[in-house]
Protein backbone atom coordinates (compact mmCIF):
# COMPACT_ATOMS: atom_id res chain seq x y z
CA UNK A 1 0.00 0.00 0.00
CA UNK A 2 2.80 1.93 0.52
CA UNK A 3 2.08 3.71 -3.08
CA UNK A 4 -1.16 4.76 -2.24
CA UNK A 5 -0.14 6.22 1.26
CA UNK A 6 2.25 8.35 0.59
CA UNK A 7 0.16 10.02 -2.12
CA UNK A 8 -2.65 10.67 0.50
CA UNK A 9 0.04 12.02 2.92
CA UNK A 10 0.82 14.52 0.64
CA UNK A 11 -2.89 15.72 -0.43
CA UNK A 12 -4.48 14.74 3.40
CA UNK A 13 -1.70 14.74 5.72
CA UNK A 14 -3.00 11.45 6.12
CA UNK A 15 0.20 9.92 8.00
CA UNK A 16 1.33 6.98 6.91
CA UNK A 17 0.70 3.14 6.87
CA UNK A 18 -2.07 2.67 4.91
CA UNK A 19 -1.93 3.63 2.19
CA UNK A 20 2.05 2.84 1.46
CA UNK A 21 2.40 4.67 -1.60
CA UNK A 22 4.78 7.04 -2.34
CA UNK A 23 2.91 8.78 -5.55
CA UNK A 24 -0.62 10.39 -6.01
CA UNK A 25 -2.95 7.11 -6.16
CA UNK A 26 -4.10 6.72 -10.34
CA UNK A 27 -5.78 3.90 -9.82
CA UNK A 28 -7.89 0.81 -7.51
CA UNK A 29 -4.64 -0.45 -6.33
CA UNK A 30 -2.79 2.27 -5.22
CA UNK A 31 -4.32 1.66 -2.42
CA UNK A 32 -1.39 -0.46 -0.68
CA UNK A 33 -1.60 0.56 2.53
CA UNK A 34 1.99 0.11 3.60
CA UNK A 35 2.79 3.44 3.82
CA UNK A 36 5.21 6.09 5.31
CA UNK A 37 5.17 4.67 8.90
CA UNK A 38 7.65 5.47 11.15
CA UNK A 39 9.66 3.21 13.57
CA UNK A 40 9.19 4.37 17.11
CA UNK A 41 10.64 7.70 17.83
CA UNK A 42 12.85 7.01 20.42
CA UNK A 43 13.79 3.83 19.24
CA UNK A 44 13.92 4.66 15.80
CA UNK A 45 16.55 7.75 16.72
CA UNK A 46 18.78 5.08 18.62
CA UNK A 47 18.80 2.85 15.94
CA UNK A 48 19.63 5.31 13.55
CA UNK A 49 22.14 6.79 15.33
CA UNK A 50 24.20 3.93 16.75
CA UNK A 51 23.64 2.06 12.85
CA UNK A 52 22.56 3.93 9.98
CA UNK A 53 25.08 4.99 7.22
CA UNK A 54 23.93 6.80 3.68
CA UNK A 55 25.93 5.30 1.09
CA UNK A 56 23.87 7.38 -2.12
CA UNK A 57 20.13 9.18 -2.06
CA UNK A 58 18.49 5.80 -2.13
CA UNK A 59 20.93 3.45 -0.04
CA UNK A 60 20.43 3.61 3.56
CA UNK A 61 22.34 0.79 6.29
CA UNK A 62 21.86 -0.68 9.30
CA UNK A 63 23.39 -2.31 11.40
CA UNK A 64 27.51 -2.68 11.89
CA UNK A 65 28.06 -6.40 11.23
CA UNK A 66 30.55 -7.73 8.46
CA UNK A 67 28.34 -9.80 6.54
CA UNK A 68 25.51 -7.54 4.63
CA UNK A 69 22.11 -8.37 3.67
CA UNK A 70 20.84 -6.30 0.33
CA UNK A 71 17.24 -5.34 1.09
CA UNK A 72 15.61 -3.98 -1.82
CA UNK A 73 11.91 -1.81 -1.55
CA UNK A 74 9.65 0.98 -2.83
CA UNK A 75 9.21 2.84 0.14
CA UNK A 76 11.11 3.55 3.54
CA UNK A 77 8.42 1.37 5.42
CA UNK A 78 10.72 -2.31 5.19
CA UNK A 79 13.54 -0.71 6.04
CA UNK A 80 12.22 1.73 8.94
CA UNK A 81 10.75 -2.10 10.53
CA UNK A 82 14.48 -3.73 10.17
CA UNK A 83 15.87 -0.29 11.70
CA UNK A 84 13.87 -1.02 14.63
CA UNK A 85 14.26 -4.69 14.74
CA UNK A 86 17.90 -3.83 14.97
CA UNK A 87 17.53 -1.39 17.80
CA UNK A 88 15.81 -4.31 19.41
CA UNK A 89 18.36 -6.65 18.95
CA UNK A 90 21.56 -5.74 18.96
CA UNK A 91 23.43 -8.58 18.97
CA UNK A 92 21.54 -9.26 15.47
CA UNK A 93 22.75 -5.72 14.56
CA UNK A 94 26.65 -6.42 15.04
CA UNK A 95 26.14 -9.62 13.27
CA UNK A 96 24.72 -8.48 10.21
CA UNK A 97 24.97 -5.17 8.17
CA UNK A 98 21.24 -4.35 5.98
CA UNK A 99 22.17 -2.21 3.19
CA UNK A 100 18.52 -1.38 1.91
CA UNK A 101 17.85 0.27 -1.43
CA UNK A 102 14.70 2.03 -1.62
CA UNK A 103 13.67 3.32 -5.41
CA UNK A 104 10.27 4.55 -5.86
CA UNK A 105 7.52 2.76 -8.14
CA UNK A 106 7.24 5.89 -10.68
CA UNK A 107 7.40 5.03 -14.34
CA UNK A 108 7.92 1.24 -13.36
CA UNK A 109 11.47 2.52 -12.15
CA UNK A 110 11.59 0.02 -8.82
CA UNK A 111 10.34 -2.96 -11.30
CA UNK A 112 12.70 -2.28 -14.06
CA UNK A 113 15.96 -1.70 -11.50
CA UNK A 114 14.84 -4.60 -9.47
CA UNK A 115 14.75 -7.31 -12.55
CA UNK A 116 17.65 -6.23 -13.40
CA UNK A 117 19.47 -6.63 -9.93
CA UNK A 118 17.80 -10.26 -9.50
CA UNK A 119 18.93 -11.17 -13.31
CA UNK A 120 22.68 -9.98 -12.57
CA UNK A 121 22.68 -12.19 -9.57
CA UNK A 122 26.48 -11.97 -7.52
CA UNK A 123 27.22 -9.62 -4.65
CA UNK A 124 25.21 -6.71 -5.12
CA UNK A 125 21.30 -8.58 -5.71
CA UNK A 126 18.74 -8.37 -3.17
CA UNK A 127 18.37 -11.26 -0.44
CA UNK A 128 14.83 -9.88 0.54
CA UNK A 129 12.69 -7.62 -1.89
CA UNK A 130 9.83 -6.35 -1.77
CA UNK A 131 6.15 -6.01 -3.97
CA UNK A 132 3.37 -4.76 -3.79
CA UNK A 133 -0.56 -5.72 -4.60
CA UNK A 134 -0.16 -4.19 -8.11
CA UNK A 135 2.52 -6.49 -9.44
CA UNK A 136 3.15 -9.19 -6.98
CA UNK A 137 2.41 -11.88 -8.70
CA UNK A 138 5.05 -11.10 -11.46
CA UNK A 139 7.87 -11.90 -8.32
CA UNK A 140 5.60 -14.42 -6.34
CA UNK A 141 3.88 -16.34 -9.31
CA UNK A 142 4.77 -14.83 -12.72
CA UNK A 143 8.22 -13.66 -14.64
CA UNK A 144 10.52 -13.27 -12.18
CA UNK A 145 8.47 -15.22 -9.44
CA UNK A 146 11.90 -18.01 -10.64
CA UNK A 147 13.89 -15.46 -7.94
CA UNK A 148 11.92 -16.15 -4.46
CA UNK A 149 12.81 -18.69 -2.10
CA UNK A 150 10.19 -20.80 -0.92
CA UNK A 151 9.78 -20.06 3.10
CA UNK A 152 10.99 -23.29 4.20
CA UNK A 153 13.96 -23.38 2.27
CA UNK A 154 15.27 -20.35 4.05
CA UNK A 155 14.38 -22.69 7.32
CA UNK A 156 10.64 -21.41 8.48
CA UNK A 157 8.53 -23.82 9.42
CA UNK A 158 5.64 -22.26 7.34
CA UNK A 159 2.74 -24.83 7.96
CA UNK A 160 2.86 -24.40 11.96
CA UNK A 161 3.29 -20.88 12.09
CA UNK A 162 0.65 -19.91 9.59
CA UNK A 163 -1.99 -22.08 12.14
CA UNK A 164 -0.83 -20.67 15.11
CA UNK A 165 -0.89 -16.98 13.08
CA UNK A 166 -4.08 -17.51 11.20
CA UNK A 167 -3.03 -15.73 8.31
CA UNK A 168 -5.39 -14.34 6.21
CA UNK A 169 -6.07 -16.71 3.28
CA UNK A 170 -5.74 -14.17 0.45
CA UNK A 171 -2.47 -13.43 1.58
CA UNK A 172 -1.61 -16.80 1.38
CA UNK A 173 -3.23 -17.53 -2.13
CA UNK A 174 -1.18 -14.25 -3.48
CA UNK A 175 2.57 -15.61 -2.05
CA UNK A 176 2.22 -19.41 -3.08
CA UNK A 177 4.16 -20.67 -5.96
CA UNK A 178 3.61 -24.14 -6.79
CA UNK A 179 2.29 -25.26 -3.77
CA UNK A 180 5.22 -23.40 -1.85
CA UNK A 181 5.04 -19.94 -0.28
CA UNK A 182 6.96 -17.36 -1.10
CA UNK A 183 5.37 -13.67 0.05
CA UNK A 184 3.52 -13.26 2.68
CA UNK A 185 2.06 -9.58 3.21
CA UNK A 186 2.28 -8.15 7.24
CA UNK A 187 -0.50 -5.66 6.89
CA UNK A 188 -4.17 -7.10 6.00
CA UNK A 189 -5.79 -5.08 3.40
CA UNK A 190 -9.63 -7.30 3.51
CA UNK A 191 -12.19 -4.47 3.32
CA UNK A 192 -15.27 -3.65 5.10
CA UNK A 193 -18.34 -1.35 4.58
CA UNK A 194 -17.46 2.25 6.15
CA UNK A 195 -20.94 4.14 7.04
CA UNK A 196 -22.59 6.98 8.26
CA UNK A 197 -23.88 6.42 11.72
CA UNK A 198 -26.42 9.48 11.68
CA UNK A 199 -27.29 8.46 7.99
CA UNK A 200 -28.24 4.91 9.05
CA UNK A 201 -30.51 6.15 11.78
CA UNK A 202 -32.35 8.54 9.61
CA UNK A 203 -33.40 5.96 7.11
CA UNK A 204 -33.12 2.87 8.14
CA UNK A 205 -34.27 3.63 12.47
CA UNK A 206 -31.03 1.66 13.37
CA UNK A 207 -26.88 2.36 12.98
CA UNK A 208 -25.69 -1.08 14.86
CA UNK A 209 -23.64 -2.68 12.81
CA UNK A 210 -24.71 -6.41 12.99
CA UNK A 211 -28.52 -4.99 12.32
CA UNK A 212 -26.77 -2.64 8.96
CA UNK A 213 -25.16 -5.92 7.76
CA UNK A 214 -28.30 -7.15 7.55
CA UNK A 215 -29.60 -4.31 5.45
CA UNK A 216 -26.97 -3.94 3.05
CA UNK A 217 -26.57 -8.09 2.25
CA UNK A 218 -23.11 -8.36 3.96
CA UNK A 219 -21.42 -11.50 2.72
CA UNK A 220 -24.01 -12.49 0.21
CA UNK A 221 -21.50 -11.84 -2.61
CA UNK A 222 -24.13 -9.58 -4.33
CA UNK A 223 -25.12 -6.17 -4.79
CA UNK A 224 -28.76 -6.55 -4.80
CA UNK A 225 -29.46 -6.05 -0.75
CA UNK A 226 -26.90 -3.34 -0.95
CA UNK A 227 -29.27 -1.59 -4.07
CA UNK A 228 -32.40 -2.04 -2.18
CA UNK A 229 -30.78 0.19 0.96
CA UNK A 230 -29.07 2.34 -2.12
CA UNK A 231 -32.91 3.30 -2.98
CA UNK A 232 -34.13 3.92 0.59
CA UNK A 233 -30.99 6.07 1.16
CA UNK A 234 -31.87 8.15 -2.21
CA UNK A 235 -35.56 8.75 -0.33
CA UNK A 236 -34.07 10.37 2.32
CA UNK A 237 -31.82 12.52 -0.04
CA UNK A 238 -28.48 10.27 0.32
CA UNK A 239 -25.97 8.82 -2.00
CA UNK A 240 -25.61 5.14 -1.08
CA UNK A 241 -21.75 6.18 -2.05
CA UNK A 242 -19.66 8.87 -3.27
CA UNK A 243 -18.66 7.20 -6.99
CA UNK A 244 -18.68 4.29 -8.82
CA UNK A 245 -14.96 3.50 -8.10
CA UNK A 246 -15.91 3.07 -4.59
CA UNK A 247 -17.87 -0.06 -5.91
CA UNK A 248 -15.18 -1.12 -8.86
CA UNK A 249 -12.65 -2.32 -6.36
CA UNK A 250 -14.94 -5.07 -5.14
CA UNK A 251 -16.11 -5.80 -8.30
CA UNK A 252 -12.48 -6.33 -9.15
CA UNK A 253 -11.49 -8.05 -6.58
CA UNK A 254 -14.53 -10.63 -6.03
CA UNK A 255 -14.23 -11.69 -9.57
CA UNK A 256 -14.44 -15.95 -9.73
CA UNK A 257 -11.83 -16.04 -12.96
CA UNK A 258 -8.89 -14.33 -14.07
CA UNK A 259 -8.57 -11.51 -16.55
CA UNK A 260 -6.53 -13.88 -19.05
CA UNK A 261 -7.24 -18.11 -19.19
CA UNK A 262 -5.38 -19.95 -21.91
CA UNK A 263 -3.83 -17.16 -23.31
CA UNK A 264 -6.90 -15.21 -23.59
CA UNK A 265 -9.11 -12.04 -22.73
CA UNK A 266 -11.37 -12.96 -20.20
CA UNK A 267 -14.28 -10.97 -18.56
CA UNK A 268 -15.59 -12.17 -15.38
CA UNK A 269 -19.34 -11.97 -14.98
CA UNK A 270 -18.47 -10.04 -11.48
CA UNK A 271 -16.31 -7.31 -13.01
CA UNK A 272 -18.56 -7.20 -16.39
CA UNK A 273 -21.45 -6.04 -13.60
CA UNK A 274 -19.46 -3.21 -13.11
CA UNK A 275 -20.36 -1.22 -16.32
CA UNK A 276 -23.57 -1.72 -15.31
CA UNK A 277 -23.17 -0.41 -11.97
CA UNK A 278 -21.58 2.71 -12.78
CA UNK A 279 -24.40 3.07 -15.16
CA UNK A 280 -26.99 2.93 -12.77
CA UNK A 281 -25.37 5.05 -9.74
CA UNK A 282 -24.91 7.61 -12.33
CA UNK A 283 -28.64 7.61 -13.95
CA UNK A 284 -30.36 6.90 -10.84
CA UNK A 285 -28.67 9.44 -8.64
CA UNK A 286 -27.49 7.05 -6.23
CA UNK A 287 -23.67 8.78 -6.00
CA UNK A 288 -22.34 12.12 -6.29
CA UNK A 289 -20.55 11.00 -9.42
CA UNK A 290 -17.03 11.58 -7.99
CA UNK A 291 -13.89 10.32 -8.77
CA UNK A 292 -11.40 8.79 -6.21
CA UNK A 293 -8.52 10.76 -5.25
CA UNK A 294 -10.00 13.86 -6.21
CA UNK A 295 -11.17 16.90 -3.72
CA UNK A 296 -14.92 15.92 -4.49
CA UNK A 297 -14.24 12.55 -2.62
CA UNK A 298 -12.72 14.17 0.14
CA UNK A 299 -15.39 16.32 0.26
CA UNK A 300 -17.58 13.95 0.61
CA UNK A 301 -15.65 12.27 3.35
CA UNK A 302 -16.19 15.26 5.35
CA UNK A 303 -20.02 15.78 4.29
CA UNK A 304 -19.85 18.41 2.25
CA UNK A 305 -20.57 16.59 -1.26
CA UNK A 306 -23.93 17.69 -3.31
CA UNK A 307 -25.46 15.19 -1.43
CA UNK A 308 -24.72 13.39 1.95
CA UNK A 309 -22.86 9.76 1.42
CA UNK A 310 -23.60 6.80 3.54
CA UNK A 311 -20.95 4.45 2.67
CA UNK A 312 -17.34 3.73 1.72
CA UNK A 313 -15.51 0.43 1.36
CA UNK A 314 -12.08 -0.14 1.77
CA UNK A 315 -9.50 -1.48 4.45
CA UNK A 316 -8.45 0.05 7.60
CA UNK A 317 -5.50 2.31 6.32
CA UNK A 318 -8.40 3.72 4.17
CA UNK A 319 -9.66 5.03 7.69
CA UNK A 320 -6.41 5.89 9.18
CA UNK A 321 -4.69 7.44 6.86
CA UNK A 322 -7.46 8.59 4.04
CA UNK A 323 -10.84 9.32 6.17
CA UNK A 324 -9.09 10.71 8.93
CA UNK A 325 -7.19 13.71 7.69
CA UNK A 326 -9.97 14.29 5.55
CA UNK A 327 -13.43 14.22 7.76
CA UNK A 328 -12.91 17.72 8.62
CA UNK A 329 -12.62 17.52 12.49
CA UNK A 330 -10.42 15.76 15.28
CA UNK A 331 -12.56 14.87 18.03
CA UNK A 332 -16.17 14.32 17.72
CA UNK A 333 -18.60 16.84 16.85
CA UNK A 334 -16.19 18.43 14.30
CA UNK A 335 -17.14 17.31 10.86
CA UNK A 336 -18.00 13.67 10.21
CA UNK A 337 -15.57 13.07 12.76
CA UNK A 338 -16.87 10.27 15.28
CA UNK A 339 -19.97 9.57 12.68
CA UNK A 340 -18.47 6.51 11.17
CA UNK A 341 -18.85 3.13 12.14
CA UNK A 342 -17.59 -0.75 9.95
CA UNK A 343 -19.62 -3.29 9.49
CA UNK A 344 -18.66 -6.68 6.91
CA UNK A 345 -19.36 -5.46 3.23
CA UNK A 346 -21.85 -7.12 0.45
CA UNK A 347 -19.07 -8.43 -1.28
CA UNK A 348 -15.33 -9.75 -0.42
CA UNK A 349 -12.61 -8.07 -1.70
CA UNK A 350 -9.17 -6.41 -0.62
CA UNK A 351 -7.21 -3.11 -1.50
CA UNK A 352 -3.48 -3.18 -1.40
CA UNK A 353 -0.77 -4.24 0.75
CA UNK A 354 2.44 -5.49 0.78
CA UNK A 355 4.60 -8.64 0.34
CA UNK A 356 7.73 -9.51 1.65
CA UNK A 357 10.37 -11.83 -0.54
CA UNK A 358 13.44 -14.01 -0.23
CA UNK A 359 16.57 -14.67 -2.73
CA UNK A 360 16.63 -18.30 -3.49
CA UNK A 361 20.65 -17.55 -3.82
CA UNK A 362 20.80 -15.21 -0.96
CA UNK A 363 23.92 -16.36 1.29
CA UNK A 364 22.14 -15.24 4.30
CA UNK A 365 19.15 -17.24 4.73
CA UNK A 366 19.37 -17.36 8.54
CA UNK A 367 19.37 -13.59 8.24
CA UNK A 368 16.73 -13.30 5.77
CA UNK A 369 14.20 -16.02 7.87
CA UNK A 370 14.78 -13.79 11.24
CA UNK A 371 13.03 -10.10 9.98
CA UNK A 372 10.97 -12.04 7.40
CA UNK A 373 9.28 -14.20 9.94
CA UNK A 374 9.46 -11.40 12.53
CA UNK A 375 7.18 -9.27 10.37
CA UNK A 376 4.85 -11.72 8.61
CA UNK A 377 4.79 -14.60 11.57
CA UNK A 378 5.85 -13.52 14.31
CA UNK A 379 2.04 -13.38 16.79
CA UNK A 380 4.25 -12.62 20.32
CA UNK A 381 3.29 -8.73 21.59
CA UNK A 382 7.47 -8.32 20.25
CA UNK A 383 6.69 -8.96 16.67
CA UNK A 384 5.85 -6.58 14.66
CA UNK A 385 2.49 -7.49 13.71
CA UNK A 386 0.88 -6.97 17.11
CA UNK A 387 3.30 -3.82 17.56
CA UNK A 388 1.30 -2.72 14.16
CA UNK A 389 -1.98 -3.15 15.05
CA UNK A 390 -0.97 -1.73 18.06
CA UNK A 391 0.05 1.14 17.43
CA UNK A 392 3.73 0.92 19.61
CA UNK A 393 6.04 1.82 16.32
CA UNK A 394 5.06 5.31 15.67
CA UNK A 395 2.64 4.00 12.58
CA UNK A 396 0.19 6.29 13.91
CA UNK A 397 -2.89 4.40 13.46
CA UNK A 398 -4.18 1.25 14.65
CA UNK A 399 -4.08 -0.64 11.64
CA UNK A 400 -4.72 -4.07 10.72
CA UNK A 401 -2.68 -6.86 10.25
CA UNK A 402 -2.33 -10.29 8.13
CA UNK A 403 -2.42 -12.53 11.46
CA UNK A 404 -5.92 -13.16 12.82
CA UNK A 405 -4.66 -14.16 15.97
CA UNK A 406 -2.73 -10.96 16.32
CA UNK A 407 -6.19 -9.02 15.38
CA UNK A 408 -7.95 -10.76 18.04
CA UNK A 409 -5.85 -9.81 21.11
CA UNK A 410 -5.37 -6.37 20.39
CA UNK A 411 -7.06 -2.73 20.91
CA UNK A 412 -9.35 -1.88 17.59
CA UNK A 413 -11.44 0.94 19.55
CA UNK A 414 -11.36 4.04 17.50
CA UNK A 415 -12.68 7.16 18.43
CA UNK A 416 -12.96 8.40 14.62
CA UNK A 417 -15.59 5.19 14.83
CA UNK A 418 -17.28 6.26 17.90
CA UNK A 419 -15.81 3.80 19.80
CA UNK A 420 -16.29 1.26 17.91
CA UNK A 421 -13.51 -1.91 17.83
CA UNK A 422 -13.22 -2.12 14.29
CA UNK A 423 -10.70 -5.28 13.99
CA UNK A 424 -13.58 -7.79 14.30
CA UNK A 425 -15.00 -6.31 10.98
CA UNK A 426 -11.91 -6.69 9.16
CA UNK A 427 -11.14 -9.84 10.48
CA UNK A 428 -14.40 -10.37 8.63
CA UNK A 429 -13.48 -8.57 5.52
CA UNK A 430 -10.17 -10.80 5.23
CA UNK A 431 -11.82 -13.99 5.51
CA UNK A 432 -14.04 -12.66 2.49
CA UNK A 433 -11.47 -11.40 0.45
CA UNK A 434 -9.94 -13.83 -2.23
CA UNK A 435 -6.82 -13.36 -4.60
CA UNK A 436 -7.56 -16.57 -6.70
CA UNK A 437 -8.62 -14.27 -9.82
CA UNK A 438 -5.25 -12.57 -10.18
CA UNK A 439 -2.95 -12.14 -13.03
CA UNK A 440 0.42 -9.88 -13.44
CA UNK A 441 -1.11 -7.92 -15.82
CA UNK A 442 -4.50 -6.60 -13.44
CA UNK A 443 -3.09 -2.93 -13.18
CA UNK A 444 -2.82 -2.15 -16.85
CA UNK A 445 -6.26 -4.17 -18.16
CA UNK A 446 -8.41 -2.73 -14.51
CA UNK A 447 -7.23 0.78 -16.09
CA UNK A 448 -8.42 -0.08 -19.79
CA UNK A 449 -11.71 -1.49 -18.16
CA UNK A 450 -12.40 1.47 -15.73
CA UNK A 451 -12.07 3.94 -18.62
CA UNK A 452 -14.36 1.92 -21.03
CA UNK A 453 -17.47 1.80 -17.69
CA UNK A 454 -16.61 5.46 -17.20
CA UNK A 455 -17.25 5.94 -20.52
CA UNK A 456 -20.24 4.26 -21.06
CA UNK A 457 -21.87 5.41 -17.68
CA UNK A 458 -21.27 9.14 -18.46
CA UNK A 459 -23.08 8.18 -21.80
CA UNK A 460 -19.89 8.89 -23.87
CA UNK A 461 -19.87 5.70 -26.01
CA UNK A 462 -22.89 2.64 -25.70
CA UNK A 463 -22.44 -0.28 -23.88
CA UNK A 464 -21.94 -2.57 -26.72
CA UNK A 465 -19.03 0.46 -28.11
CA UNK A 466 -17.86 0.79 -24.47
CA UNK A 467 -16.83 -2.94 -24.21
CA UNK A 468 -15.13 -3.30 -27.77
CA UNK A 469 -12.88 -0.56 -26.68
CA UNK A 470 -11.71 -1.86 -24.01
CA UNK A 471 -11.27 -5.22 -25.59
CA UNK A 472 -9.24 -3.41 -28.38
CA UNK A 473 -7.28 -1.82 -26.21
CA UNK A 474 -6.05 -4.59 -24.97
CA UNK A 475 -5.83 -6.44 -27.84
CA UNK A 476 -3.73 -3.94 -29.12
CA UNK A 477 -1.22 -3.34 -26.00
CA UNK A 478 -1.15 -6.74 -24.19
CA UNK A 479 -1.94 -9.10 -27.09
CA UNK A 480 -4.20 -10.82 -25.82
């Protein structure tokens, strides 16, 4: 998410974990929470003063032992977590030296430099990289996925500490090559159903969450509950939600069959729905015809949109780091601020996140197995998983995390939710949320697809016109 996050810093002072991104969000997946966190401030300053070295703009190390671990990633957040790890442990620290290289996704740069680091192989490649939700499964299942080390070849014993974890299963179905895992993600990006408290009381007499799943269809793996509610809410002079794009992600993401099967262009009935979706929230009112990323959708995140909007969906950094710094208040009473409230969504899906990766040729597996099992397996209130969701390493935010176990014994109460622990919801949303319809190519054919249902619900081209451009485009780009 890390891509995502850093964008929204910059237009919400949003902060940083969620929404890990380092650029302004384009498109469903930036939304990688992973973003800008910091290590713990005291800690972090210890660490970095007893350890860190700058060898270039984009090189940072840590630790002062002779043999050195290349740590490649797209943002700061990797490296900030080994920093503190380090500061933890310093015996680990004057055994091993991290040299981490951080190069931003813009213009596929991180990709491109990182292919060609893991191709050259030797001294300088990366013994732990990382990816995130938009191109994963190029490293974990795809081109280059050749380069990652199954887990228990670098000497985890996967299978016992994924049951005693409870890893989310998407995460899971993302990382595994073969039958063998290679990526596992730290932060859980399942989604949930983000509502208007007051809204739900006006028209529907009731804002508990358990009695608005049952009003909205949560975990039918449909739309039509959530439509019914969409036309009570337009009674009452609501938008059910602020655009269709709020909508596209789990239409993306819930989809039963991959984009390409033998070779070829495939639409899932769940993502075709989508053009028809826009189409209706745009006809029948039932948004305020916004685009994500844009000031109209943080407008209507504070309630100041042409019309009121009940709902968002997305994962917790989509709170912490998105909703937040853009609800127009800091305690309650000011803006929307203390109004919102999660509940399980209609349909399953998840937004982001990011996946941690191992050199099969790295010379420093025992190295490599200590911080990548301390940050994707590790469920002790030391690992930093539970220090995460926590809130103990300066992240700013409670935020959510791949281990179920880890969700369950720790503090979800936020005030921004009245209260409300919101972990059990997104412990909900991640069991939901499914990764078995993904392909290395989902960034570039979601954007071709979005354009052609933008199209065709503004009224620009027909449906039938709408669809054989986006097959076309693909055609003609992917070849497929």
């Amino acid at each position: 998410m890390k891509k995502v996050i850093a964008s929204v810093l910059s237009v919400a002072m949003v902060a940083a974990i969620a929404a890990g991104c380092t650029t302004q969000p384009t498109d469903a997946t930036a939304g990688t929470t992973s973003g800008g966190n910091e290590t713990d401030a005291t800690d972090a300053t210890d660490a970095t003063d007893a350890t860190e070295t700058e060898a270039d703009d984009n090189v940072k190390s840590y630790g002062t032992g002779a043999e050195h671990v290349n740590l490649w990633s797209f943002t700061d957040e990797i490296p900030n977590m080994v920093a503190y790890y380090i500061s933890q442990n310093p015996d680990f620290g004057e055994k091993y030296t991290f040299d981490c290289t951080i190069i931003a996704t813009d213009g596929g740069a991180y990709q491109q430099a990182l292919d060609a680091a893991l191709v050259a192989g030797g001294d300088t490649a990366p013994d732990m990289y990382a990816a995130e939700a938009a191109f994963i499964l190029k490293y974990s299942q795809g081109d280059m996925a050749q380069y990652a080390a199954p887990y228990k070849d670098l000497g985890i014993d996967v299978d016992a500490k994924i049951a005693d974890a409870q890893i989310a299963n998407y995460t899971i179905e993302v990382g595994t090559r073969g039958g063998d895992l290679v990526a596992l993600g730290y932060q859980a990006t399942g989604c949930a159903m983000i509502y208007s408290a007051s809204i739900a009381e006006d028209t529907f007499g009731t804002s508990d969450p358990a009695e608005i799943e049952k009003i909205v269809g949560a975990g039918s793996g449909s739309w039509d509950t959530f439509f019914e509610a969409a036309a009570k809410l337009k009674e009452k002079g609501y938008a059910a939600v602020s655009g269709g794009g709020d909508i596209w992600n789990a239409c993306e993401k819930s989809a039963d069959t991959a984009w390409i099967v033998n070779g070829q262009l495939n639409i899932d009935p769940k993502r075709e729905a989508y053009f028809d979706i826009a189409k209706k929230l745009k006809d029948e009112g039932l948004s305020n015809d916004t685009t994500g990323w844009t000031e109209a959708w943080y407008a209507d995140m504070k309630g100041e949109g042409a019309q009121k909007v009940f709902a968002f969906f997305g994962p917790a950094w989509l709170i912490n780091y998105v909703m937040i710094g853009n609800c127009g208040g800091t305690q309650a009473g000011e803006g929307t601020y203390g109004d919102w409230r999660v509940c399980a969504p209609p349909v399953g899906f998840f937004w982001g996140g990011t996946w941690v990766l191992g050199n099969k040729d790295t010379d420093n597996k025992e190295a490599v197995a200590t911080i990548i099992e301390w940050i994707t397996l590790d469920t002790s209130e030391t690992g930093l998983q539970y220090l995460w969701a926590n809130d103990k390493m300066g992240n700013g935010a409670k935020d959510t995390v791949a281990s179920a176990t880890v969700m369950a014994k720790s503090d979800g109460a936020l005030d921004f939710c009245g209260g409300q622990n919101v972990f059990p919801a997104f412990i909900d949303g991640n069991k939901y949320a499914s990764a078995k319809a993904m392909t290395q190519y989902d960034e570039t054919i979601n954007s071709y697809f979005t354009d052609a249902a933008n199209q065709y619900a503004q009224g620009e081209l027909d449906r039938d016109a709408a669809m054989d451009a986006f097959k076309t485009n693909v055609t003609d780009n992917l070849s497929f």
